[in-house]
C-alpha atoms as a PDB file:
ATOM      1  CA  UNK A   1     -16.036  12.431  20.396  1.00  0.00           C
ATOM      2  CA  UNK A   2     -14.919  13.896  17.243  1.00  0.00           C
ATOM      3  CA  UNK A   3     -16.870  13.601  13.901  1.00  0.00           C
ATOM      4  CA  UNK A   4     -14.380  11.003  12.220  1.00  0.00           C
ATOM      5  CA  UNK A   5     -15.185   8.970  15.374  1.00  0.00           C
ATOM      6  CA  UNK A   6     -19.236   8.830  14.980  1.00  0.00           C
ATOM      7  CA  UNK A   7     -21.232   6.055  13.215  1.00  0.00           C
ATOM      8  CA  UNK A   8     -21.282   7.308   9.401  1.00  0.00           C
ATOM      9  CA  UNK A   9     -24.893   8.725   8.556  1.00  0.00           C
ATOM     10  CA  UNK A  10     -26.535   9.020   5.337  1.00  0.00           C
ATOM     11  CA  UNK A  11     -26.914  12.451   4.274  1.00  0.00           C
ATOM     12  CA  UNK A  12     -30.114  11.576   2.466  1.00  0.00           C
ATOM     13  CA  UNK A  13     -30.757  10.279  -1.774  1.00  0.00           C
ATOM     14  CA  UNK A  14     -30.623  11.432  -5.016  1.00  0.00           C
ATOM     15  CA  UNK A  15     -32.951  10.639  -8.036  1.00  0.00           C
ATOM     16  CA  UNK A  16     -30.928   9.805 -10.893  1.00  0.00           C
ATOM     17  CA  UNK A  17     -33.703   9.937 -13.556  1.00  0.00           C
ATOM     18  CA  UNK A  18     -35.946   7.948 -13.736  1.00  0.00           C
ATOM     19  CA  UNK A  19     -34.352   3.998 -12.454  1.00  0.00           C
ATOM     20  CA  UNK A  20     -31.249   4.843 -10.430  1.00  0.00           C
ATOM     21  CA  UNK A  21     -31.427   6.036  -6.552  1.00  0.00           C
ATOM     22  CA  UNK A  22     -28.286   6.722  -5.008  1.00  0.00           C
ATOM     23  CA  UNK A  23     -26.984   7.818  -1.512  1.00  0.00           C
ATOM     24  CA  UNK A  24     -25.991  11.437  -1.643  1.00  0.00           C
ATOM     25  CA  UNK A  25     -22.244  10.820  -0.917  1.00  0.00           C
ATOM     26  CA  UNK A  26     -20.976   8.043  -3.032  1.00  0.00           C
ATOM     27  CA  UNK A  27     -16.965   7.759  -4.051  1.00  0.00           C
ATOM     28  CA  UNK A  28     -14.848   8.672  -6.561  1.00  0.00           C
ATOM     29  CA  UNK A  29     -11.665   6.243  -7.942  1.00  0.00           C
ATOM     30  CA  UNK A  30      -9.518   8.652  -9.475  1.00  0.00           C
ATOM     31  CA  UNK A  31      -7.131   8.567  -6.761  1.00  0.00           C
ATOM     32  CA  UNK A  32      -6.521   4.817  -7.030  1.00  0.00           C
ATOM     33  CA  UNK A  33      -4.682   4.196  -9.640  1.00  0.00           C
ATOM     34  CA  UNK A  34      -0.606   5.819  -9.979  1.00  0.00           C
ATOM     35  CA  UNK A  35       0.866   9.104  -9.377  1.00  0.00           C
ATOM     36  CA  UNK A  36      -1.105  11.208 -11.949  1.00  0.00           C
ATOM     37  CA  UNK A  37      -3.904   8.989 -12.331  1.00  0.00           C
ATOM     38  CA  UNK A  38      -1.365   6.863 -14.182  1.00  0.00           C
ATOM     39  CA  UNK A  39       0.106   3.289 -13.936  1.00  0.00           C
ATOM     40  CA  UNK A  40      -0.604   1.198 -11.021  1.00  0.00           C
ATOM     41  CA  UNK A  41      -1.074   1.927  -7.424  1.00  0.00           C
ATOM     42  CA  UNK A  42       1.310   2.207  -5.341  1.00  0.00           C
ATOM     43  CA  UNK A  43      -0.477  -0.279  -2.709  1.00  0.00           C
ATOM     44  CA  UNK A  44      -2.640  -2.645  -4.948  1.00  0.00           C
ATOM     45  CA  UNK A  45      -4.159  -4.350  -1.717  1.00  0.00           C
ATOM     46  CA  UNK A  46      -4.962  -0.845  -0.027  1.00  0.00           C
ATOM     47  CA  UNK A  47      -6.797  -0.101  -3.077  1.00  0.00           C
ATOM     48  CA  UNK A  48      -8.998  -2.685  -3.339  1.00  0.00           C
ATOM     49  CA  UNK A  49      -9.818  -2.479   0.863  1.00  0.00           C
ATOM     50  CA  UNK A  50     -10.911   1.261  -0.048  1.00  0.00           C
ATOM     51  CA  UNK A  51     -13.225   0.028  -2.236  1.00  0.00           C
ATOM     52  CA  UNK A  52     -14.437  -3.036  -0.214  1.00  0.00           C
ATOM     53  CA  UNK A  53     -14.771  -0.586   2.246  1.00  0.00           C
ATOM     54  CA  UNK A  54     -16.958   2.382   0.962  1.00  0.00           C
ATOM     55  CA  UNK A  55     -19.356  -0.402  -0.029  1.00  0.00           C
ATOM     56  CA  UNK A  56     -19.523  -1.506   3.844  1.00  0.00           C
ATOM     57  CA  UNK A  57     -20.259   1.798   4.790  1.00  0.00           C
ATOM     58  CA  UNK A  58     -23.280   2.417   2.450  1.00  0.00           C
ATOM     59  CA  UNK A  59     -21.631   3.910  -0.550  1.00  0.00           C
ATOM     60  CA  UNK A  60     -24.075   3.259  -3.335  1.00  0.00           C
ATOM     61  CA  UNK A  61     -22.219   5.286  -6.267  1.00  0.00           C
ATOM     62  CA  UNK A  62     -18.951   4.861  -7.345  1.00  0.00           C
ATOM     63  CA  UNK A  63     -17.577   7.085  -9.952  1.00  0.00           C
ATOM     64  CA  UNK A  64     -14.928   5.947 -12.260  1.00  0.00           C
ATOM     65  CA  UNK A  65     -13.821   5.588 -15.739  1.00  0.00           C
ATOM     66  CA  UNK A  66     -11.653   3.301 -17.829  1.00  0.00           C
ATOM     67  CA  UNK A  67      -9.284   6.092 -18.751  1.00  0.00           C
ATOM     68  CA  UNK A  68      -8.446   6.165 -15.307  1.00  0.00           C
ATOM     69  CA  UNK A  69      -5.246   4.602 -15.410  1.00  0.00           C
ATOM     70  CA  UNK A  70      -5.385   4.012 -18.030  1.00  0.00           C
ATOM     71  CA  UNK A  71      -7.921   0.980 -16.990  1.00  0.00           C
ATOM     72  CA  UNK A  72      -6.587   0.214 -13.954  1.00  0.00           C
ATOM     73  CA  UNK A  73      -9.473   1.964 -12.115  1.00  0.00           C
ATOM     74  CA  UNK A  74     -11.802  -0.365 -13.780  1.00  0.00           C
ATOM     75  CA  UNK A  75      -9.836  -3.326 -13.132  1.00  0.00           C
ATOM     76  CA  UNK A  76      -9.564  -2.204  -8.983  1.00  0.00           C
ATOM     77  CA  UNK A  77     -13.546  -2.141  -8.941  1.00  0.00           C
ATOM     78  CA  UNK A  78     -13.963  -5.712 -10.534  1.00  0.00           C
ATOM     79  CA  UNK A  79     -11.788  -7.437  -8.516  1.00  0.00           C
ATOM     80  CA  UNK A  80     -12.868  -5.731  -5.459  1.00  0.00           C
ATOM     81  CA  UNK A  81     -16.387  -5.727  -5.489  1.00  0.00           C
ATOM     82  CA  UNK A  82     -17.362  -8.039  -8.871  1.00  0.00           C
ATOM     83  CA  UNK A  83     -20.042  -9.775  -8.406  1.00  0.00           C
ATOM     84  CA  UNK A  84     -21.748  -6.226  -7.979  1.00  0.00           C
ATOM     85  CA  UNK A  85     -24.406  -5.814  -5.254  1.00  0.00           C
ATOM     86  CA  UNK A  86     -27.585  -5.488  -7.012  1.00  0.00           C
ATOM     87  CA  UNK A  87     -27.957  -1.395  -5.645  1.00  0.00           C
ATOM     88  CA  UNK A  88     -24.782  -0.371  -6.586  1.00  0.00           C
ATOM     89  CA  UNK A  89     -24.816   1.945  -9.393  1.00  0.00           C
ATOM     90  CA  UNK A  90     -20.903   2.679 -11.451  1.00  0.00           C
ATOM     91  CA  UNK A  91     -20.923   6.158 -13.416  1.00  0.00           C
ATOM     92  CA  UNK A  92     -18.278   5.777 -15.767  1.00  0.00           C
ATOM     93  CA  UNK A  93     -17.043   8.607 -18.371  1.00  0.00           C
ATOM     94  CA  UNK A  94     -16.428   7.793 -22.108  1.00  0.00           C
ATOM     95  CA  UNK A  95     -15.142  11.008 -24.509  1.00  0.00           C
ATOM     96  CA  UNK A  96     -11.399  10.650 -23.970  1.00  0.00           C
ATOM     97  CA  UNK A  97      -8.377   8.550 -23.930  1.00  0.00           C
ATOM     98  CA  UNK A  98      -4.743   8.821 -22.706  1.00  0.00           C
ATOM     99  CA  UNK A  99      -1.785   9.187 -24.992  1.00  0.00           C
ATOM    100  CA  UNK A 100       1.622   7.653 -24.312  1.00  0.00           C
ATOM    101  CA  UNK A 101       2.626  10.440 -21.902  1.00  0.00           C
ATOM    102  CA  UNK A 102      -0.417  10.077 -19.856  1.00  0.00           C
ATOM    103  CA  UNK A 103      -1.840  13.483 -20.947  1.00  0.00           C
ATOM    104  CA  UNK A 104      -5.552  13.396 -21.906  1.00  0.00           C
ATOM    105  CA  UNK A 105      -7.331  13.956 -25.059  1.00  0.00           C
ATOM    106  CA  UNK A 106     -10.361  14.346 -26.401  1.00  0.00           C
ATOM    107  CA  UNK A 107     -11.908  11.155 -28.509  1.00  0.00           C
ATOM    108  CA  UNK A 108     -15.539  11.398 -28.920  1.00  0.00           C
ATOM    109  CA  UNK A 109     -16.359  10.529 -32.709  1.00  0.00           C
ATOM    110  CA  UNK A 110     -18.769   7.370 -33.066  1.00  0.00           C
ATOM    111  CA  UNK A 111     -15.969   4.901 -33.124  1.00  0.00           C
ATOM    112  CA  UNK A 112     -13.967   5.950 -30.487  1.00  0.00           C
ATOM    113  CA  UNK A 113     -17.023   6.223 -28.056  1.00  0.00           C
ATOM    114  CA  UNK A 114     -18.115   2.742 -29.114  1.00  0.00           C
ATOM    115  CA  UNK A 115     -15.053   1.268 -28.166  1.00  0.00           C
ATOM    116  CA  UNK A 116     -14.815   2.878 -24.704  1.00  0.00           C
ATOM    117  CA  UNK A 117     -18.154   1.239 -23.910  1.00  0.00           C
ATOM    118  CA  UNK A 118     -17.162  -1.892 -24.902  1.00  0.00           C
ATOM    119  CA  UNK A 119     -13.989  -1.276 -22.383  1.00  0.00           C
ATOM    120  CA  UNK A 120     -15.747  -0.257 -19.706  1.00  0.00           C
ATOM    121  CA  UNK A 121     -17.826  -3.160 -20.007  1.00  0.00           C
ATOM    122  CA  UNK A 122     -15.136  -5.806 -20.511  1.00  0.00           C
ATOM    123  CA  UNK A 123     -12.990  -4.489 -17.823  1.00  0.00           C
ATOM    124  CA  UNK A 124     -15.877  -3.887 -15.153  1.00  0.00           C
ATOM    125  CA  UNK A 125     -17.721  -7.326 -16.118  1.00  0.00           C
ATOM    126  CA  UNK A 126     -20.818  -5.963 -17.115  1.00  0.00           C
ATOM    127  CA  UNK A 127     -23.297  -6.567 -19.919  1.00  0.00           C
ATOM    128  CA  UNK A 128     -24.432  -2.899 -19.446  1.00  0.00           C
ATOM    129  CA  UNK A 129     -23.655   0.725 -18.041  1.00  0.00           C
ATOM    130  CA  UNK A 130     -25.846   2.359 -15.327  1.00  0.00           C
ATOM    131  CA  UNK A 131     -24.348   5.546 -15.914  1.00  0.00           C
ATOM    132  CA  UNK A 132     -22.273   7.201 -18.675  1.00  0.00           C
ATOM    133  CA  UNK A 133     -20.866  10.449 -19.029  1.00  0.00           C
ATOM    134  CA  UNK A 134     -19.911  12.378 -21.782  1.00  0.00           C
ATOM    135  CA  UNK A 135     -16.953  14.103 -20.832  1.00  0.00           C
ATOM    136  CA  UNK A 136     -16.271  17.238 -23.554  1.00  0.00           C
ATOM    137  CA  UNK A 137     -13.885  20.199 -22.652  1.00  0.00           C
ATOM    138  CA  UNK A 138     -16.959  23.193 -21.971  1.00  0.00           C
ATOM    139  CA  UNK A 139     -15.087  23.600 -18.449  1.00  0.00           C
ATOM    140  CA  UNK A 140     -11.476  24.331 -19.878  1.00  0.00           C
ATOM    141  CA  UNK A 141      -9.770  21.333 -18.356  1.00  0.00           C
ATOM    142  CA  UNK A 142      -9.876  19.232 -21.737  1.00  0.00           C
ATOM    143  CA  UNK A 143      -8.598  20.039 -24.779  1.00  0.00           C
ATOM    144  CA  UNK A 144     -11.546  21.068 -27.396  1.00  0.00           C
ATOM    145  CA  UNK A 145     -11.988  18.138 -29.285  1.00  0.00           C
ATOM    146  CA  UNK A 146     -12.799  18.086 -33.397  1.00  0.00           C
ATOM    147  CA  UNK A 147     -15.771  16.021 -33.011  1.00  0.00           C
ATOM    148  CA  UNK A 148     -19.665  17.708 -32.711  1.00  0.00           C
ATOM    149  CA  UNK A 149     -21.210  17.600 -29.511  1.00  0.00           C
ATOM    150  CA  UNK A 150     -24.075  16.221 -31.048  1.00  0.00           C
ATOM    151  CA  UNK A 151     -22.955  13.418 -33.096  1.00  0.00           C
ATOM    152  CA  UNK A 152     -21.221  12.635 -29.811  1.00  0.00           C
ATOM    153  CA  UNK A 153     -24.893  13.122 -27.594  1.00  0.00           C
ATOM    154  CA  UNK A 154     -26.000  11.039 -30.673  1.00  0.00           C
ATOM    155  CA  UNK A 155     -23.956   7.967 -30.380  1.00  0.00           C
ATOM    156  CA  UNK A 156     -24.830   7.494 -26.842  1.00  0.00           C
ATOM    157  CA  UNK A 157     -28.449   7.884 -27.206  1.00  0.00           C
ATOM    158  CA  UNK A 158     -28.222   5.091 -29.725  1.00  0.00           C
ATOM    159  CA  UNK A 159     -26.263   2.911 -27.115  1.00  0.00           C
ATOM    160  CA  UNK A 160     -28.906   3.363 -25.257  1.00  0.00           C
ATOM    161  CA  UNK A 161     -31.716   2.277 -27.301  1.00  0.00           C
ATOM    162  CA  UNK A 162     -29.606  -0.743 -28.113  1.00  0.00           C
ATOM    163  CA  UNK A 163     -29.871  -1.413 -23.728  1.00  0.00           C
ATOM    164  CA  UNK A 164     -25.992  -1.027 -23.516  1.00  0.00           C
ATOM    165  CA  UNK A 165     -25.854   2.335 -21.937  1.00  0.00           C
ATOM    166  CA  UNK A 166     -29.121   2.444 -18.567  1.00  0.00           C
ATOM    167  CA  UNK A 167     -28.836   6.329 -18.102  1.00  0.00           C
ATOM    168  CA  UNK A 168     -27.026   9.709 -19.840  1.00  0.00           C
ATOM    169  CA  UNK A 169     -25.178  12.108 -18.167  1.00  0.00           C
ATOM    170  CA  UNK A 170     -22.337  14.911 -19.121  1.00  0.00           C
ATOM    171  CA  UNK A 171     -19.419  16.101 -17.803  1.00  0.00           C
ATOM    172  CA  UNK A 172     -17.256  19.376 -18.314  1.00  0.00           C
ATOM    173  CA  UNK A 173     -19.971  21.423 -19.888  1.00  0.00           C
ATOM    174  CA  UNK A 174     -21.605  24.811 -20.584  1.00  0.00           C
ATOM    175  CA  UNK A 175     -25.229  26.112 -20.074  1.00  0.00           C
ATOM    176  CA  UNK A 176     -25.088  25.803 -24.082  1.00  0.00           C
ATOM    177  CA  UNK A 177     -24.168  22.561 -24.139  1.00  0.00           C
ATOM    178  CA  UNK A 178     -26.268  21.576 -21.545  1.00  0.00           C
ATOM    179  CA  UNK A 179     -29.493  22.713 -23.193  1.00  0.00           C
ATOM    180  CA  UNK A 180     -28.532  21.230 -26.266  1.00  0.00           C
ATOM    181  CA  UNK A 181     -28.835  17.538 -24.920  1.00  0.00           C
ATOM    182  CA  UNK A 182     -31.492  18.592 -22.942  1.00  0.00           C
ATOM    183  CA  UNK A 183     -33.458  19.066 -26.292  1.00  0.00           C
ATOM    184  CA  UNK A 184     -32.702  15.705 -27.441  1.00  0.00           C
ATOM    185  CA  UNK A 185     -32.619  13.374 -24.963  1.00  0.00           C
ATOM    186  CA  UNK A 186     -32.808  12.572 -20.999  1.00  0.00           C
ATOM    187  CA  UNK A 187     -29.833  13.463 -18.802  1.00  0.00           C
ATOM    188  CA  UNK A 188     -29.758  12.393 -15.549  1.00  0.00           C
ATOM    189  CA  UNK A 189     -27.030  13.806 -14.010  1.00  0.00           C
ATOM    190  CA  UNK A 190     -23.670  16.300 -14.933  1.00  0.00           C
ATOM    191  CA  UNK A 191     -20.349  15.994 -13.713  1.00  0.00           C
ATOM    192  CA  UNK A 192     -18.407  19.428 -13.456  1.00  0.00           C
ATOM    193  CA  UNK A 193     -15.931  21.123 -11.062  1.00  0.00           C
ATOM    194  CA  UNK A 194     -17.281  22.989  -8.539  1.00  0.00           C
ATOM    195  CA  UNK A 195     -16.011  23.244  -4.791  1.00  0.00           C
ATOM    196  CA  UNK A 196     -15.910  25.610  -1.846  1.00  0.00           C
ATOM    197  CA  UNK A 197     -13.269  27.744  -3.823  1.00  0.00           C
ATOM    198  CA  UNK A 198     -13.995  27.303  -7.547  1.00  0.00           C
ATOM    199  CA  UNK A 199     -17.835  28.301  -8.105  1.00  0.00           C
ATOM    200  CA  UNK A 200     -16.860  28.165 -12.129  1.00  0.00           C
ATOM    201  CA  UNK A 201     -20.360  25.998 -13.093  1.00  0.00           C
ATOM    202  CA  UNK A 202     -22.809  27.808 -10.855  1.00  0.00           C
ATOM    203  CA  UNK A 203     -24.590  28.926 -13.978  1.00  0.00           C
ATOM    204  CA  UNK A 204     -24.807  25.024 -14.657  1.00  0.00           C
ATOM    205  CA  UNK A 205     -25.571  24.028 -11.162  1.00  0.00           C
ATOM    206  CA  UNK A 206     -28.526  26.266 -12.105  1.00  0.00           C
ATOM    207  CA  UNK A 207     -29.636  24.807 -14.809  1.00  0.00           C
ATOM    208  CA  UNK A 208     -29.451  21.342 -13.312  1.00  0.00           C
ATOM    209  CA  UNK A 209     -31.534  22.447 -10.405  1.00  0.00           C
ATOM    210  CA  UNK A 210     -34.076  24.165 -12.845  1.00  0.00           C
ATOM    211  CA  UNK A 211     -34.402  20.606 -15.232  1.00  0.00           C
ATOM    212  CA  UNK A 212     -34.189  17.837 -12.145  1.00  0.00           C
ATOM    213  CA  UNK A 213     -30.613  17.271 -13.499  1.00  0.00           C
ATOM    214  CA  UNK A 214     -28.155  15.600 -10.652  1.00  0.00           C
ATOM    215  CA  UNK A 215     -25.451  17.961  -9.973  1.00  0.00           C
ATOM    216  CA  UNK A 216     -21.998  15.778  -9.280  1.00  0.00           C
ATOM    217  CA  UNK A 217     -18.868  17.873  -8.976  1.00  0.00           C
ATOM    218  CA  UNK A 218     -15.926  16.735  -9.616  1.00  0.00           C
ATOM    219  CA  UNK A 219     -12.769  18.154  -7.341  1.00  0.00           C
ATOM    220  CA  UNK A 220     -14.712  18.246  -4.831  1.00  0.00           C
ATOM    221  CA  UNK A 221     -11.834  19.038  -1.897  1.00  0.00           C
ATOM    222  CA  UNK A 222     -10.102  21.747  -4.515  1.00  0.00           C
ATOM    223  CA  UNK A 223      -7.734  18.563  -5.185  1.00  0.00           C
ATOM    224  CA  UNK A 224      -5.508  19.120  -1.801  1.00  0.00           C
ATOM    225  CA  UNK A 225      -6.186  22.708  -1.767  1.00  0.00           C
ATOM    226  CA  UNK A 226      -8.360  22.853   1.037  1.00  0.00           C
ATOM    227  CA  UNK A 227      -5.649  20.536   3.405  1.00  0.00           C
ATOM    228  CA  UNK A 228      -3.020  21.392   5.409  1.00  0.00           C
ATOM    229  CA  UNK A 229      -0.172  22.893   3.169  1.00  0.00           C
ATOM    230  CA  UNK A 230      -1.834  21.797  -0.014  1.00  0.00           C
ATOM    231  CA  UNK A 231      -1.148  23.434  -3.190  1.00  0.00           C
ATOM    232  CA  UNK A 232      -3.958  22.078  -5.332  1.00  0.00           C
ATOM    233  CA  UNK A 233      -4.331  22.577  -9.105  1.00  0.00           C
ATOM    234  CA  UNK A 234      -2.792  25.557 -11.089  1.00  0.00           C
ATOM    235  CA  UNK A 235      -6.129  27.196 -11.414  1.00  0.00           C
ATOM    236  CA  UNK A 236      -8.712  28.804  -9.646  1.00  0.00           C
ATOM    237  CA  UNK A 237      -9.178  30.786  -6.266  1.00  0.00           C
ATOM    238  CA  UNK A 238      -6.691  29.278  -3.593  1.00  0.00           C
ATOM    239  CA  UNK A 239      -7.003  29.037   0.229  1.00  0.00           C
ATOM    240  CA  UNK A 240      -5.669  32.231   1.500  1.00  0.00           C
ATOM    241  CA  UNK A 241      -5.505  32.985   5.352  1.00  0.00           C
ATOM    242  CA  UNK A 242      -8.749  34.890   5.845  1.00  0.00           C
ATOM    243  CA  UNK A 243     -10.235  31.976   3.981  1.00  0.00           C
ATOM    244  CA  UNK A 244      -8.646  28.998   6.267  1.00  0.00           C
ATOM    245  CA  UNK A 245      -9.829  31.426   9.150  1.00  0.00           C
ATOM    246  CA  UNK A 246     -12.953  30.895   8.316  1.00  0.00           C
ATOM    247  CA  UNK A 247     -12.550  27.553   7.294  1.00  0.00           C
ATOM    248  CA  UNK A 248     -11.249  26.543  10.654  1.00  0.00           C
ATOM    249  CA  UNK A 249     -13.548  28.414  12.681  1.00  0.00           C
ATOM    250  CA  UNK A 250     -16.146  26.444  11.348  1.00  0.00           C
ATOM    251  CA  UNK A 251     -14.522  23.239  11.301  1.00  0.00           C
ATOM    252  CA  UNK A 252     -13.415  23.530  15.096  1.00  0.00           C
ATOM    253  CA  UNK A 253     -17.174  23.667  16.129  1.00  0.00           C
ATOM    254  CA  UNK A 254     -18.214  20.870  14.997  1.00  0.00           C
ATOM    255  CA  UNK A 255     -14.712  19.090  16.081  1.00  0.00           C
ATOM    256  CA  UNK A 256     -14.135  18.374  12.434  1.00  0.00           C
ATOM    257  CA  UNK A 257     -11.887  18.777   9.404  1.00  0.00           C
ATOM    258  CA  UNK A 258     -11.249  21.162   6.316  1.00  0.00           C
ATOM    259  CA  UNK A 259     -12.348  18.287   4.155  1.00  0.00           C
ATOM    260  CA  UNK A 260     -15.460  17.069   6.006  1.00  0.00           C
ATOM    261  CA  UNK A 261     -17.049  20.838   6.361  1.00  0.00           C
ATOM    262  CA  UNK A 262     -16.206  21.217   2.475  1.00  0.00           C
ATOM    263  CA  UNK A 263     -18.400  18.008   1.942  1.00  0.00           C
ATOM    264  CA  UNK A 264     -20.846  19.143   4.264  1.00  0.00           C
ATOM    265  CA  UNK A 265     -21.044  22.531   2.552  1.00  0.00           C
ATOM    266  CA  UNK A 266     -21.723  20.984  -1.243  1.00  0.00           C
ATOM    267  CA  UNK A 267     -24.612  18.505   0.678  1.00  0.00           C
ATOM    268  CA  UNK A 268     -25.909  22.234   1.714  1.00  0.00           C
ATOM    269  CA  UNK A 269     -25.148  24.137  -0.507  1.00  0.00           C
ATOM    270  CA  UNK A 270     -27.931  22.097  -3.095  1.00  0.00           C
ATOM    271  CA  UNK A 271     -30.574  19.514  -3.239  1.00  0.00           C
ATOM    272  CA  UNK A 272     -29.251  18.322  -6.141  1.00  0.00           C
ATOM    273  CA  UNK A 273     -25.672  17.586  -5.556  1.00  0.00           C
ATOM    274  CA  UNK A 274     -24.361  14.161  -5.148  1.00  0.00           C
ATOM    275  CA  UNK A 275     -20.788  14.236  -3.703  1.00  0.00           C
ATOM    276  CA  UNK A 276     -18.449  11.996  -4.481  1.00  0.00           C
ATOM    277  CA  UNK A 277     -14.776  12.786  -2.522  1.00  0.00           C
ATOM    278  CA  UNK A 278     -12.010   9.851  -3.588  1.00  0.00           C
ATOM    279  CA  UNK A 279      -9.214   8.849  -1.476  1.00  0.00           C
ATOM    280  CA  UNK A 280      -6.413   5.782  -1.259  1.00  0.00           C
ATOM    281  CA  UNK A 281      -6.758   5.875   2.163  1.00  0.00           C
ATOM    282  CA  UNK A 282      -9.296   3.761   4.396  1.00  0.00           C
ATOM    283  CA  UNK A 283      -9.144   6.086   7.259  1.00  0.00           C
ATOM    284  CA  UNK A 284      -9.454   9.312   4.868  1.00  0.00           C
ATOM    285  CA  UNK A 285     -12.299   7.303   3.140  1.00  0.00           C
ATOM    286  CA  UNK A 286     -14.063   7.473   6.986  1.00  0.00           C
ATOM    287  CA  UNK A 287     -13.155  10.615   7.701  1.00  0.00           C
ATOM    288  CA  UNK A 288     -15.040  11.733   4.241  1.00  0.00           C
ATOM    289  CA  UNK A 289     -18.052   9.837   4.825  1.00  0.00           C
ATOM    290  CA  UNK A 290     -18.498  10.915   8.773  1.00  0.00           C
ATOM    291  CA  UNK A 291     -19.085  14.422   7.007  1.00  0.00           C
ATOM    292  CA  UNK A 292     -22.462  12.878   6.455  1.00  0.00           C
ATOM    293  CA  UNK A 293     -23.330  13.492   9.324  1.00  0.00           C
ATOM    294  CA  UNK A 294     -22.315  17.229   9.963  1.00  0.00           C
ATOM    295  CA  UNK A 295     -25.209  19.927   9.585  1.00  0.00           C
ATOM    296  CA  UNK A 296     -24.189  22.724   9.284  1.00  0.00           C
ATOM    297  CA  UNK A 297     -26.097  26.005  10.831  1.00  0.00           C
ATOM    298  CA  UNK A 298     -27.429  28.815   8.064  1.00  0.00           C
ATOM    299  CA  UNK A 299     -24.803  31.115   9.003  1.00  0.00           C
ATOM    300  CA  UNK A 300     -21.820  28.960   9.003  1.00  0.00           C
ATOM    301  CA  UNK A 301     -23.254  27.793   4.983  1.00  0.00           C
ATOM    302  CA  UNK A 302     -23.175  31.735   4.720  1.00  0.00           C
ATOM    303  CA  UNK A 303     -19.801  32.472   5.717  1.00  0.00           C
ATOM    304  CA  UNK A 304     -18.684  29.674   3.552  1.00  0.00           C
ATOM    305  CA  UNK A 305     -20.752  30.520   0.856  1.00  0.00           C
ATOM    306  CA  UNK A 306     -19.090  33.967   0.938  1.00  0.00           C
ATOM    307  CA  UNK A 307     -15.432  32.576   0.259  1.00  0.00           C
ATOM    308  CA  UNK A 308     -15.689  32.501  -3.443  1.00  0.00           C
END
């Protein structure tokens, strides 16, 4: 029997702060919406079955955003799953917007960040946030933006003392940046990229793991790299043939795939890591969440380990 075939297993729970406990391998909804995160999907009702479905197979944390779309993410989520099961927990992302082309840009002054909550909130049918991210350009995917991290931080910590916003967390930054919410307020959890090939935030993987901070990457398959004939993202280390050697040695063992020994290899390679692989697939959805189940032996995490 291969792993996609096995009864999904829980690969065990995350603290996130203080209130929110969360399986270890939730989903993420970026892949839901268009071609480019943009526009609708191409299969509205597949969509919302993903969704329906990671619910059904314990999925406790769904990651998403309203500038994921733009806001047709959020709409997906509400229609598929609204009213919300009392332990589900939504991260959403607030610090940018989506101009007419669909590029994204950076909008985190007082304002602008006030008015993505109140999106978020409208378009998810909620009267408050679990989870919300900062998301600032530290990680060189975003655009620096004009407004001070701070005054940003700020705005959100005064969200949250009004009860809109349940929980802090940060996505896309440095050590520095890191440290400097740290000194001001709670965070419970921070959203960078990180995979089997890009180790680019190990320094604030760290630092997570040194402050009980949630680790969550984000690209968490090397966006198609790690797949058969993928190309990925213009950046970063790509899957060469010594690597996929590897790769499939490993993945052959355990009669699984690139994708599920990847997951298996961030639930590894850190107590703190929460996973959170998206997918507009149903079938790819239970492929990624079998990988739950797959332990992986100290040597194999080695040789993987070794690929960056």
């Amino acid at each position: 029997m291969t792993l996609t075939n096995r009864p999904t297993e829980a690969p065990g729970r995350l603290r996130l702060g203080s209130e929110l406990d969360v399986n270890r391998l939730g989903f993420g909804v970026m892949q839901l919406p268009g071609p480019g995160c943009w526009g609708p999907p191409r299969d509205r009702r597949a969509a919302l079955a993903v969704l329906r479905r990671a619910v059904e197979l314990g999925v406790d944390y769904i990651d998403t955003s309203d500038f994921y779309g733009p806001h047709v993410a959020n709409e997906l989520i509400r229609e598929a799953l609204h009213p919300y099961r009392d332990d589900l927990v939504i991260g959403t992302k607030v610090g940018v917007v989506r101009d007419g082309r669909g590029d994204w840009r950076p909008a985190g002054s007082p304002d602008q960040l006030r008015t993505q909550i109140e999106q978020n909130l409208a378009r998810l049918g909620k009267d408050r946030l679990e989870l919300v991210y900062l998301r600032v350009g530290g990680d060189g995917l975003l655009p620096a933006g004009r407004d001070a991290f701070g005054e940003s931080v700020a705005t959100l910590v005064e969200l949250h003392g009004q009860g809109v916003i349940g929980a802090l967390g940060l996505s896309g930054v440095t050590t520095g940046q890191l440290r400097q919410a740290l000194a001001t307020t709670p965070v419970v959890a921070v959203q960078n990229r990180f995979n089997l090939l890009d180790r680019g935030s190990a320094d604030v993987l760290r630092l997570c793991e040194e402050n009980g901070v949630a680790f969550v990457p984000y690209f968490p398959l090397a966006a198609g790299t790690l797949g058969p004939g993928g190309r990925g993202l213009p950046f970063g280390p790509t899957l060469d043939r010594a690597r996929a050697k590897v790769l499939d040695r490993i993945a052959d063992a355990h009669q699984a795939t690139r994708a599920q020994v990847s997951i298996a290899w961030l639930l590894a390679h850190s107590p703190t890591i929460l996973v959170i692989p998206g997918t507009s697939s149903v079938a790819h959805l239970e492929e990624n969440l079998a990988a739950g189940g797959l332990r992986l032996s100290e040597a194999e995490v080695a040789a993987l380990d070794a690929l960056a």
